[in-house]
Protein backbone atom coordinates (compact mmCIF):
# COMPACT_ATOMS: atom_id res chain seq x y z
CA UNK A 1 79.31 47.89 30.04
CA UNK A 2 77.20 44.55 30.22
CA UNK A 3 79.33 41.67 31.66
CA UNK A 4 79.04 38.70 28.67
CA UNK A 5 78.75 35.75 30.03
CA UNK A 6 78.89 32.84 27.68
CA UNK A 7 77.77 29.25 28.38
CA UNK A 8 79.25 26.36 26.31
CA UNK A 9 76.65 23.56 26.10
CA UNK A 10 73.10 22.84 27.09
CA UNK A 11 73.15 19.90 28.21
CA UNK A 12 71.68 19.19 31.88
CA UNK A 13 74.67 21.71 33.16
CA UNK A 14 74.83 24.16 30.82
CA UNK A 15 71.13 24.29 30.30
CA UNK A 16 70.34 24.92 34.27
CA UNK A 17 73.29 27.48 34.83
CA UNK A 18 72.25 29.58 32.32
CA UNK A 19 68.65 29.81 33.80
CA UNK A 20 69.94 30.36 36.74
CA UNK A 21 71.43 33.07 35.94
CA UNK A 22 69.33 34.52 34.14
CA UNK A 23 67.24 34.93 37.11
CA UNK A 24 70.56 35.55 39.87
CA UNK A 25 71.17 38.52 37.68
CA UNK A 26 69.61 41.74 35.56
CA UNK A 27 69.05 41.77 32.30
CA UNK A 28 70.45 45.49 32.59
CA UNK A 29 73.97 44.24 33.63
CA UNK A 30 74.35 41.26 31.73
CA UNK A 31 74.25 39.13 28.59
CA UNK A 32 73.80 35.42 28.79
CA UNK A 33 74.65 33.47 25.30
CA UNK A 34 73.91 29.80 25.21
CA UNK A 35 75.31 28.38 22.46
CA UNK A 36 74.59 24.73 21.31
CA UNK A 37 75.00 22.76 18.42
CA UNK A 38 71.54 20.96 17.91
CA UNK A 39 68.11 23.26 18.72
CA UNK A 40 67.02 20.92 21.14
CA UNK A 41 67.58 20.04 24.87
CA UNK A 42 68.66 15.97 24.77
CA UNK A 43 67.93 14.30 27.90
CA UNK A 44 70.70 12.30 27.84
CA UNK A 45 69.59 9.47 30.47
CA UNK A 46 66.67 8.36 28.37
CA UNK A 47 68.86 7.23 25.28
CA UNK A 48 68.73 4.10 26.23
CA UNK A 49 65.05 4.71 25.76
CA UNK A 50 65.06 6.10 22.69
CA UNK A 51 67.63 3.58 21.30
CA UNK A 52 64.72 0.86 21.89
CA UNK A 53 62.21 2.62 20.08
CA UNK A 54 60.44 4.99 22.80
CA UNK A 55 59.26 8.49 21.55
CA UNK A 56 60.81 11.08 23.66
CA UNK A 57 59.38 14.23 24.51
CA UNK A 58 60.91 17.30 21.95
CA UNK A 59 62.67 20.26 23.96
CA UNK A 60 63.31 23.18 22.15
CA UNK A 61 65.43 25.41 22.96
CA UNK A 62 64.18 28.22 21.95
CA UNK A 63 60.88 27.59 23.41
CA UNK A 64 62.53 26.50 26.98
CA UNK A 65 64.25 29.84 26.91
CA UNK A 66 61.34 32.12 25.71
CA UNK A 67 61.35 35.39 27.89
CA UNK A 68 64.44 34.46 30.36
CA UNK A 69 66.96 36.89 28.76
CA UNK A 70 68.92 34.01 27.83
CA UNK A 71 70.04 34.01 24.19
CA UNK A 72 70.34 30.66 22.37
CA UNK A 73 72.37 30.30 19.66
CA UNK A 74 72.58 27.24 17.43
CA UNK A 75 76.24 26.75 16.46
CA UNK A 76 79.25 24.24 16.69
CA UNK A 77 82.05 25.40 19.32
CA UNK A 78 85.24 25.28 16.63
CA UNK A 79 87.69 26.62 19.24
CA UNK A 80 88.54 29.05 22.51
CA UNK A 81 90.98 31.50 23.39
CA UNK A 82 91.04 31.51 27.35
CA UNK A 83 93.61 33.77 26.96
CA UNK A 84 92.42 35.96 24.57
CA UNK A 85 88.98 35.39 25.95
CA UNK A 86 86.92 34.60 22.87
CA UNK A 87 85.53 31.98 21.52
CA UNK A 88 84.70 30.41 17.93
CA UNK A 89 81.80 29.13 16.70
CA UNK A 90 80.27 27.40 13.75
CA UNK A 91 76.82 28.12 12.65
CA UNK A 92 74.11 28.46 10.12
CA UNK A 93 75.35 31.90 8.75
CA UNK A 94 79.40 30.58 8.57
CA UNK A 95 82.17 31.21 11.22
CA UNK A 96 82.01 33.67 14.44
CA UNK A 97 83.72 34.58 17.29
CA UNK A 98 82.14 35.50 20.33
CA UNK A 99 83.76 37.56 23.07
CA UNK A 100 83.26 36.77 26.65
CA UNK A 101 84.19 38.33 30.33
CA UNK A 102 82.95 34.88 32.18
CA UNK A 103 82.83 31.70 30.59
CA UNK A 104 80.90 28.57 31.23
CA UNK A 105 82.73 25.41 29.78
CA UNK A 106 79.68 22.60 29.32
CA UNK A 107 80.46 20.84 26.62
CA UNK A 108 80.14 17.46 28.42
CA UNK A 109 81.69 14.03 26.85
CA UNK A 110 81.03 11.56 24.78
CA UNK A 111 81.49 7.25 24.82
CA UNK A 112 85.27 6.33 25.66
CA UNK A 113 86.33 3.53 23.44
CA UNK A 114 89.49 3.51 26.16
CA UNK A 115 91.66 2.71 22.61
CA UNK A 116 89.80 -1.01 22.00
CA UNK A 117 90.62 -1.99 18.47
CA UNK A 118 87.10 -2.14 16.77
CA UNK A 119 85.06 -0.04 18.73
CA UNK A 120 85.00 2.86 16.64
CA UNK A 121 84.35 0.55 13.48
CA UNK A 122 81.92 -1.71 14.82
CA UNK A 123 80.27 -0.62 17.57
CA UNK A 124 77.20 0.94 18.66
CA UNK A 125 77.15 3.73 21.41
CA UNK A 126 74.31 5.52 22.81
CA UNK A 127 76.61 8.63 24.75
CA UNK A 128 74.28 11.01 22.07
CA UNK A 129 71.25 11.44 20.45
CA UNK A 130 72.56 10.29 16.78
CA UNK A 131 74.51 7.35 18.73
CA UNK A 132 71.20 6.49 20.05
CA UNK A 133 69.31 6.81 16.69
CA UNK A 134 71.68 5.18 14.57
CA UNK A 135 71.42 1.99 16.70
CA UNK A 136 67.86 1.95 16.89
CA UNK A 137 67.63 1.75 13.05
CA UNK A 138 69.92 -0.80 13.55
CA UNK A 139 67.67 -2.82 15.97
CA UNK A 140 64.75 -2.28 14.12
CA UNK A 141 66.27 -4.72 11.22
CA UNK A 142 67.23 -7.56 13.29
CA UNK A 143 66.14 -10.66 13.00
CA UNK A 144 65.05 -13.34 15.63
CA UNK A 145 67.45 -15.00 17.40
CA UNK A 146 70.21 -12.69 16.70
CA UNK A 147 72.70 -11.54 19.04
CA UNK A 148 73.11 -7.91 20.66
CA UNK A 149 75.77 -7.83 23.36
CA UNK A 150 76.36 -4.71 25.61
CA UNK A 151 80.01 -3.96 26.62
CA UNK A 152 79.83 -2.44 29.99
CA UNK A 153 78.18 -3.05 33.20
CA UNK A 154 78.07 0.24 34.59
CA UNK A 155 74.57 2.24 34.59
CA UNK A 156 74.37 3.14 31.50
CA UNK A 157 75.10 -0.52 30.19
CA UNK A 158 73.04 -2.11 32.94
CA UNK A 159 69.80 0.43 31.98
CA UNK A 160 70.20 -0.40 27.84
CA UNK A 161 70.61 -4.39 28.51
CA UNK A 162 67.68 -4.34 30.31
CA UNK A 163 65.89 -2.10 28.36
CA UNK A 164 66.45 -3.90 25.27
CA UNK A 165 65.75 -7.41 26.66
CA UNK A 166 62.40 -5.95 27.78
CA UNK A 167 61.67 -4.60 24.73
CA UNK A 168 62.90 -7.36 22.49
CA UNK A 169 62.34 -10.51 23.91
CA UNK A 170 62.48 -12.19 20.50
CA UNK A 171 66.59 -11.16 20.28
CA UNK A 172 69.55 -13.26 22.62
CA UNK A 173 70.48 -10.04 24.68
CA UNK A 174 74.10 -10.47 26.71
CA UNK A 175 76.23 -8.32 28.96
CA UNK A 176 79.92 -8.48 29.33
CA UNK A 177 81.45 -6.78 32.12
CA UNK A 178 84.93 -6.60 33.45
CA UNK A 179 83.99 -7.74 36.62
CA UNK A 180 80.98 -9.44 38.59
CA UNK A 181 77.43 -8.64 37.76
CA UNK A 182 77.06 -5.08 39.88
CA UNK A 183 79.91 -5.81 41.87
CA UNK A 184 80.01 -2.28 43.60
CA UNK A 185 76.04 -2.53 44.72
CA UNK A 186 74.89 -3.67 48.56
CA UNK A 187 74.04 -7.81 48.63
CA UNK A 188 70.29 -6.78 48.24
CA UNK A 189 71.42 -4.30 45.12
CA UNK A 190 73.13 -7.14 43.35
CA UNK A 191 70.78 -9.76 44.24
CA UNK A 192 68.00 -7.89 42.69
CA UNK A 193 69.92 -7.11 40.08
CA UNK A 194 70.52 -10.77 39.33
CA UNK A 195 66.86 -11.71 39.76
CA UNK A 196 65.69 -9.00 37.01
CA UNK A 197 68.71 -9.88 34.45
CA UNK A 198 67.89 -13.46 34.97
CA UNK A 199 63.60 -13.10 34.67
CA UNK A 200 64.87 -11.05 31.18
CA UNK A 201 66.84 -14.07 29.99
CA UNK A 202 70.23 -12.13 29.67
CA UNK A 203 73.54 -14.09 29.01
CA UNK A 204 76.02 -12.32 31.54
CA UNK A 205 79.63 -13.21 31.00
CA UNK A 206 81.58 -11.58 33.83
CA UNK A 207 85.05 -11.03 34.03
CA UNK A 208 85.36 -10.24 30.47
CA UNK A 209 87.72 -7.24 29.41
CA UNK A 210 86.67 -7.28 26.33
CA UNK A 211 90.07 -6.42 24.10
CA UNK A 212 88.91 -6.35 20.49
CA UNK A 213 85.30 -5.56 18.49
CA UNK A 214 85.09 -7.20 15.58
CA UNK A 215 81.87 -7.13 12.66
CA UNK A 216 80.16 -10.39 14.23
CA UNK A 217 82.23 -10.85 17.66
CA UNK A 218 84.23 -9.62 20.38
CA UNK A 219 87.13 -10.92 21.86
CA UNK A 220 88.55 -10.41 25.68
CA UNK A 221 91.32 -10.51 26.95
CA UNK A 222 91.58 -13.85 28.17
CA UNK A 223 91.12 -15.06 25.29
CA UNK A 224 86.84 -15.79 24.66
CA UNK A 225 85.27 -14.94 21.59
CA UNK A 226 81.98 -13.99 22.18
CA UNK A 227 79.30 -13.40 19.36
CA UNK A 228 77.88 -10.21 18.38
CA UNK A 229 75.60 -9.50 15.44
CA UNK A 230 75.54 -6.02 17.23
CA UNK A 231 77.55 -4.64 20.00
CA UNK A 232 76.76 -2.06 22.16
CA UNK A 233 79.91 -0.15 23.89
CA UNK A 234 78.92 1.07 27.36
CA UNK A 235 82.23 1.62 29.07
CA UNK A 236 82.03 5.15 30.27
CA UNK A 237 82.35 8.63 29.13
CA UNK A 238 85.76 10.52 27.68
CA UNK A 239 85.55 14.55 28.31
CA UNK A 240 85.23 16.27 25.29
CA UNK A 241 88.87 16.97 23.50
CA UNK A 242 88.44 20.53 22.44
CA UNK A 243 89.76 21.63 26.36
CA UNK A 244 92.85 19.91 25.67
CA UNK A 245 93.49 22.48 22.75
CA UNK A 246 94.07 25.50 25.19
CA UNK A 247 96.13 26.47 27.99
CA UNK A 248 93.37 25.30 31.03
CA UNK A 249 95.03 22.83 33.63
CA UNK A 250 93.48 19.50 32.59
CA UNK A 251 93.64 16.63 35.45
CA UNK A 252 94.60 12.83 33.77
CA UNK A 253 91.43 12.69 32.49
CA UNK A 254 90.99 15.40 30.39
CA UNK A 255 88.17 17.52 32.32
CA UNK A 256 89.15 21.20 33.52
CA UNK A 257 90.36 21.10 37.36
CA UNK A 258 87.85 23.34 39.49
CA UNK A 259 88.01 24.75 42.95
CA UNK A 260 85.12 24.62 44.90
CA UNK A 261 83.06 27.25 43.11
CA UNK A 262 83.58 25.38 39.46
CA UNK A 263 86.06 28.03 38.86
CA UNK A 264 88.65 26.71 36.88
CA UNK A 265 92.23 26.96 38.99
CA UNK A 266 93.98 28.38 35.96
CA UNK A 267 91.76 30.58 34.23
CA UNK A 268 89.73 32.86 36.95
CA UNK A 269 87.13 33.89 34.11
CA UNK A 270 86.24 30.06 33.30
CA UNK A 271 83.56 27.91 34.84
CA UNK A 272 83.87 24.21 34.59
CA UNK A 273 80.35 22.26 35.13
CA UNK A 274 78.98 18.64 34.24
CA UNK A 275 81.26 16.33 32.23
CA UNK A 276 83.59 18.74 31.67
CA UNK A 277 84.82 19.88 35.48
CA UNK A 278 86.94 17.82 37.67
CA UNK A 279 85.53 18.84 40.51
CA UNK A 280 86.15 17.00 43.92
CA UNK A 281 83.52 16.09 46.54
CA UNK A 282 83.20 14.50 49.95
CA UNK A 283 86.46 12.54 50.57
CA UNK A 284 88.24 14.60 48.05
CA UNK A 285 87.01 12.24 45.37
CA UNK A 286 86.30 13.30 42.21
CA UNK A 287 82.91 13.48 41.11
CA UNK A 288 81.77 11.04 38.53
CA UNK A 289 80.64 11.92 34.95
CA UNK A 290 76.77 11.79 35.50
CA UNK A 291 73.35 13.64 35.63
CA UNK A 292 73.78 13.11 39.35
CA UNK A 293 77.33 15.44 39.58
CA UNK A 294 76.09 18.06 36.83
CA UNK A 295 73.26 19.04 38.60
CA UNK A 296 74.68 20.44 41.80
CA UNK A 297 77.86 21.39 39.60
CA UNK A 298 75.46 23.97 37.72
CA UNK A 299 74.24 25.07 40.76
CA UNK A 300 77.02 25.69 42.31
CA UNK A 301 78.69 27.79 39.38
CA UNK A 302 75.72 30.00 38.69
CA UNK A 303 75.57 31.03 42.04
CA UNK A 304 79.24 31.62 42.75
CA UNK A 305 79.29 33.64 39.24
CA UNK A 306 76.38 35.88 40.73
CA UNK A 307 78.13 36.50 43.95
CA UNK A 308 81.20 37.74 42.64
CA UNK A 309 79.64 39.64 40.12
CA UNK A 310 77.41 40.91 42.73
CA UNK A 311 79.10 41.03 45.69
CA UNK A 312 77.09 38.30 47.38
CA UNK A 313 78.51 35.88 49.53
CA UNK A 314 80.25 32.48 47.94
CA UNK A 315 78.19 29.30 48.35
CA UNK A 316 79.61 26.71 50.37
CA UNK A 317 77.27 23.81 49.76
CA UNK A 318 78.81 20.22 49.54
CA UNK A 319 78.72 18.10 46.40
CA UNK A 320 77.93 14.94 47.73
CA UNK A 321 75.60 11.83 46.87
CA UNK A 322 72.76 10.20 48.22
CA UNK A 323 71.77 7.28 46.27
CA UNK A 324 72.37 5.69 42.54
CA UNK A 325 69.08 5.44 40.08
CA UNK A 326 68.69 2.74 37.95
CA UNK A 327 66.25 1.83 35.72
CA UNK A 328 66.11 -2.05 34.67
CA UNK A 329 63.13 -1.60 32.05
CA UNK A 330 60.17 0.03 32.37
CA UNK A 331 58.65 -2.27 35.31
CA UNK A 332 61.48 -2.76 37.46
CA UNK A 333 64.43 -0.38 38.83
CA UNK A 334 67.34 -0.26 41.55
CA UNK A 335 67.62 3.15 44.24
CA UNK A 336 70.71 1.80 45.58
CA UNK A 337 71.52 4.31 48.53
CA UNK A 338 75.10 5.45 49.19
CA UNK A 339 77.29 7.49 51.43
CA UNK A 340 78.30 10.91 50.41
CA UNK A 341 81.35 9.77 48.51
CA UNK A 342 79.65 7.40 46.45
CA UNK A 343 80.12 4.23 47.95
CA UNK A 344 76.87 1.51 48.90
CA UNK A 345 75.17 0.79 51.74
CA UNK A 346 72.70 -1.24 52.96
CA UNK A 347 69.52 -0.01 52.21
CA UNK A 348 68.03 -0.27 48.83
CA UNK A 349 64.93 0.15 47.07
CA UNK A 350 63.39 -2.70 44.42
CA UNK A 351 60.88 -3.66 42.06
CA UNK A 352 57.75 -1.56 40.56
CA UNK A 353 58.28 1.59 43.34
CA UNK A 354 61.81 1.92 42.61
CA UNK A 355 60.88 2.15 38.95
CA UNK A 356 58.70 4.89 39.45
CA UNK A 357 61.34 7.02 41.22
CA UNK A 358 63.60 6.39 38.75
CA UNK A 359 60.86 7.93 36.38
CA UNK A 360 60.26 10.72 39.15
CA UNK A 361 64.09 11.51 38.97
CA UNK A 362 64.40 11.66 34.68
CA UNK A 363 61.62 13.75 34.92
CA UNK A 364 62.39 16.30 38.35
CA UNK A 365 66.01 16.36 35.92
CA UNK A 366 63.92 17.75 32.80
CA UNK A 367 61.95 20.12 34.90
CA UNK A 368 65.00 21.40 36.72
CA UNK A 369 66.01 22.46 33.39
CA UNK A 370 63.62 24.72 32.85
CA UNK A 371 63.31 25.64 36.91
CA UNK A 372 67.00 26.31 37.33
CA UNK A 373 65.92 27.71 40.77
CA UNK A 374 64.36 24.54 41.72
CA UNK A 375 60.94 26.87 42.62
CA UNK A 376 62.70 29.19 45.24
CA UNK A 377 62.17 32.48 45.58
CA UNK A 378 65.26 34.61 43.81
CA UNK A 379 66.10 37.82 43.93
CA UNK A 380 67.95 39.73 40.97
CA UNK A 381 71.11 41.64 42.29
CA UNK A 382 72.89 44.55 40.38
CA UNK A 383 75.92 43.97 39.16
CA UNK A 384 78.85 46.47 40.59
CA UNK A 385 81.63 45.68 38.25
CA UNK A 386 81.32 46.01 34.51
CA UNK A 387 84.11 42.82 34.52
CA UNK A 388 84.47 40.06 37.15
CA UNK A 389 86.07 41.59 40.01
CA UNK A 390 89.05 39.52 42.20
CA UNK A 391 88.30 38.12 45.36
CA UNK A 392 86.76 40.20 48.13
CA UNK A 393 86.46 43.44 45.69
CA UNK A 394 83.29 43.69 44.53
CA UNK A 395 80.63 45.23 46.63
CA UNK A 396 76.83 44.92 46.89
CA UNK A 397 74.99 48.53 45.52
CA UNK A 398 72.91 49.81 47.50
């Protein structure tokens, strides 16, 4: 019998692993089922982008997965028995449930309002394509003058307020962030940073825990009121909830704990990739919720799936980092290089170049998408076991 293998999710993760392996493995011995709730493939670190207007380039599915073997099916994720080892879906034609031998959890996350009174009412978020939308109608009926402030000086809040101060000069564009203005970048990071925020005319008010949204205003914690005709919530990411609903071990966080494959340590038949996996990397730290982690996560889980099922040998490559990519507009943008855990040096690129490998990045991101190999030569291995063998008991036919 075909092994069904399921993936959860095509977002960057989900997306790549199942191309990958699609071409790790025969068509012959398995079924790959993609399953997604909107047809097309969102790249998530251009909404700040597309909340400012820009046209995006449309990814469908169906057309990205033409001729892989991959089957893509356009449905909500309702709930999963890891136990029973099915899962339930909601789609065009009503409710199904899907059966699985290997699962590929995906499903990513979406903005974390970390329990702020307000956010959900009055805030804007741009964790999703609708998020994104809905704000940019939003934007496009404001008036001169009035105020849009950005909770959140992490990447993602750091690429919209600059995006939108670039793109709407005629607005009063602020940033409130917990702490100082890039706090965790190198002395050159930062002092670009403050040099681009300051050429945009952006109000920063740092160390601002911002402790209440309200219809015109926010308030922090220290008491400042600080005026809003829109406010954008940019404080990280929250895993999505529908993991906490079975019997997976969850770290604090909510995200599926991994081993080193992206095998879930509970559940040997589930794979944990992107948002979703708590997976640790150099230091033991755990990999942050980003592009950046979900890459090499996919990676990693594809081919560890294909060795089992195979007989191959288990990759050992290390999750690690190598620099942070931020764009600041369209002109300007931040490489801020960093050691393998995550943490800044140095060295640092600035300016128009740095802008352009920011671009170069979104872009080699798309295309990895649809080149889960990343252009190597791969070579399609019969699977030996019908179902995913234990360790160390499947063996390579000859």
């Amino acid at each position: 019998m075909k092994n069904r293998i399921i993936v959860l999710g095509a977002g960057y993760s989900g997306a790549i692993a199942a191309g990958r392996l699609a071409k790790r493995l025969r068509r012959d011995d398995v079924t790959i089922t993609l399953v997604n709730a909107e047809p097309d493939f969102v790249e998530r670190v251009r909404m700040h982008q597309l909340a400012v207007g820009q046209e995006l380039k449309p990814r469908p599915l169906d057309e990205m997965f033409a001729g892989t073997g991959v089957e893509v099916k356009l449905a909500k994720v309702t709930s999963i028995d890891v136990d029973g080892k099915s899962v339930t879906v909601q789609g065009a034609e009503g409710a199904a449930e899907l059966s699985y031998d290997t699962l590929v959890y995906a499903l990513g996350s979406a903005g974390n309002d970390h329990g702020v009174p307000g956010v959900t009412e009055y805030a804007h978020q741009i964790a999703s394509r609708p998020g994104a939308l809905r704000l940019r109608e939003r934007l496009t009926g404001m008036t001169e003058g009035e105020t849009v402030l950005v909770v959140g000086g992490g990447l993602t809040g750091l690429e919209f307020v600059t995006e939108v101060a670039e793109a709407r000069p005629d607005l009063d564009i602020a940033l409130a962030t917990r702490a100082e203005l890039g706090d965790w970048l190198s002395p050159k990071g930062r002092a670009h940073l403050r040099k681009v925020v300051d050429r945009l005319g952006i109000t920063v008010h740092e160390n601002a825990t911002v402790a209440a949204v309200g219809a015109d205003q926010v308030t922090t914690s220290d008491g400042r009121t600080l005026p809003a005709a829109v406010t954008v919530w940019t404080t990280g990411f929250a895993a999505h909830p529908l993991a906490a609903s079975t019997s997976l071990e969850l770290a604090d966080d909510g995200r599926i704990v991994v081993d080193g494959t992206m095998r879930s340590v509970s559940h040997p038949d589930v794979y944990a990739i992107g948002d979703a996996g708590h997976a640790l990397g150099a230091g033991d730290k755990p990999l942050r919720m980003s592009c950046a982690s979900g890459t090499p996560m996919a990676w990693q889980a594809a081919d560890s799936i294909a060795a089992r099922l195979t007989g191959g040998k288990l990759p050992n490559a290390p999750l690690r980092y190598f620099n942070q990519c931020i764009s600041l507009g369209r002109k300007e943008g931040l490489i801020q290089f960093v050691t393998a855990d995550d943490r800044a040096v140095d060295r640092a690129l600035t300016g128009r170049f740095a802008a352009r490998y920011k671009e170069l990045v979104c872009k080699g991101a798309a295309w990895g998408v649809a080149n889960p190999t990343m252009g190597m030569p791969v070579r399609r291995r019969r699977v030996v076991a019908s179902r995913p063998a234990s360790e160390g008991t499947a063996r390579v036919a000859a």
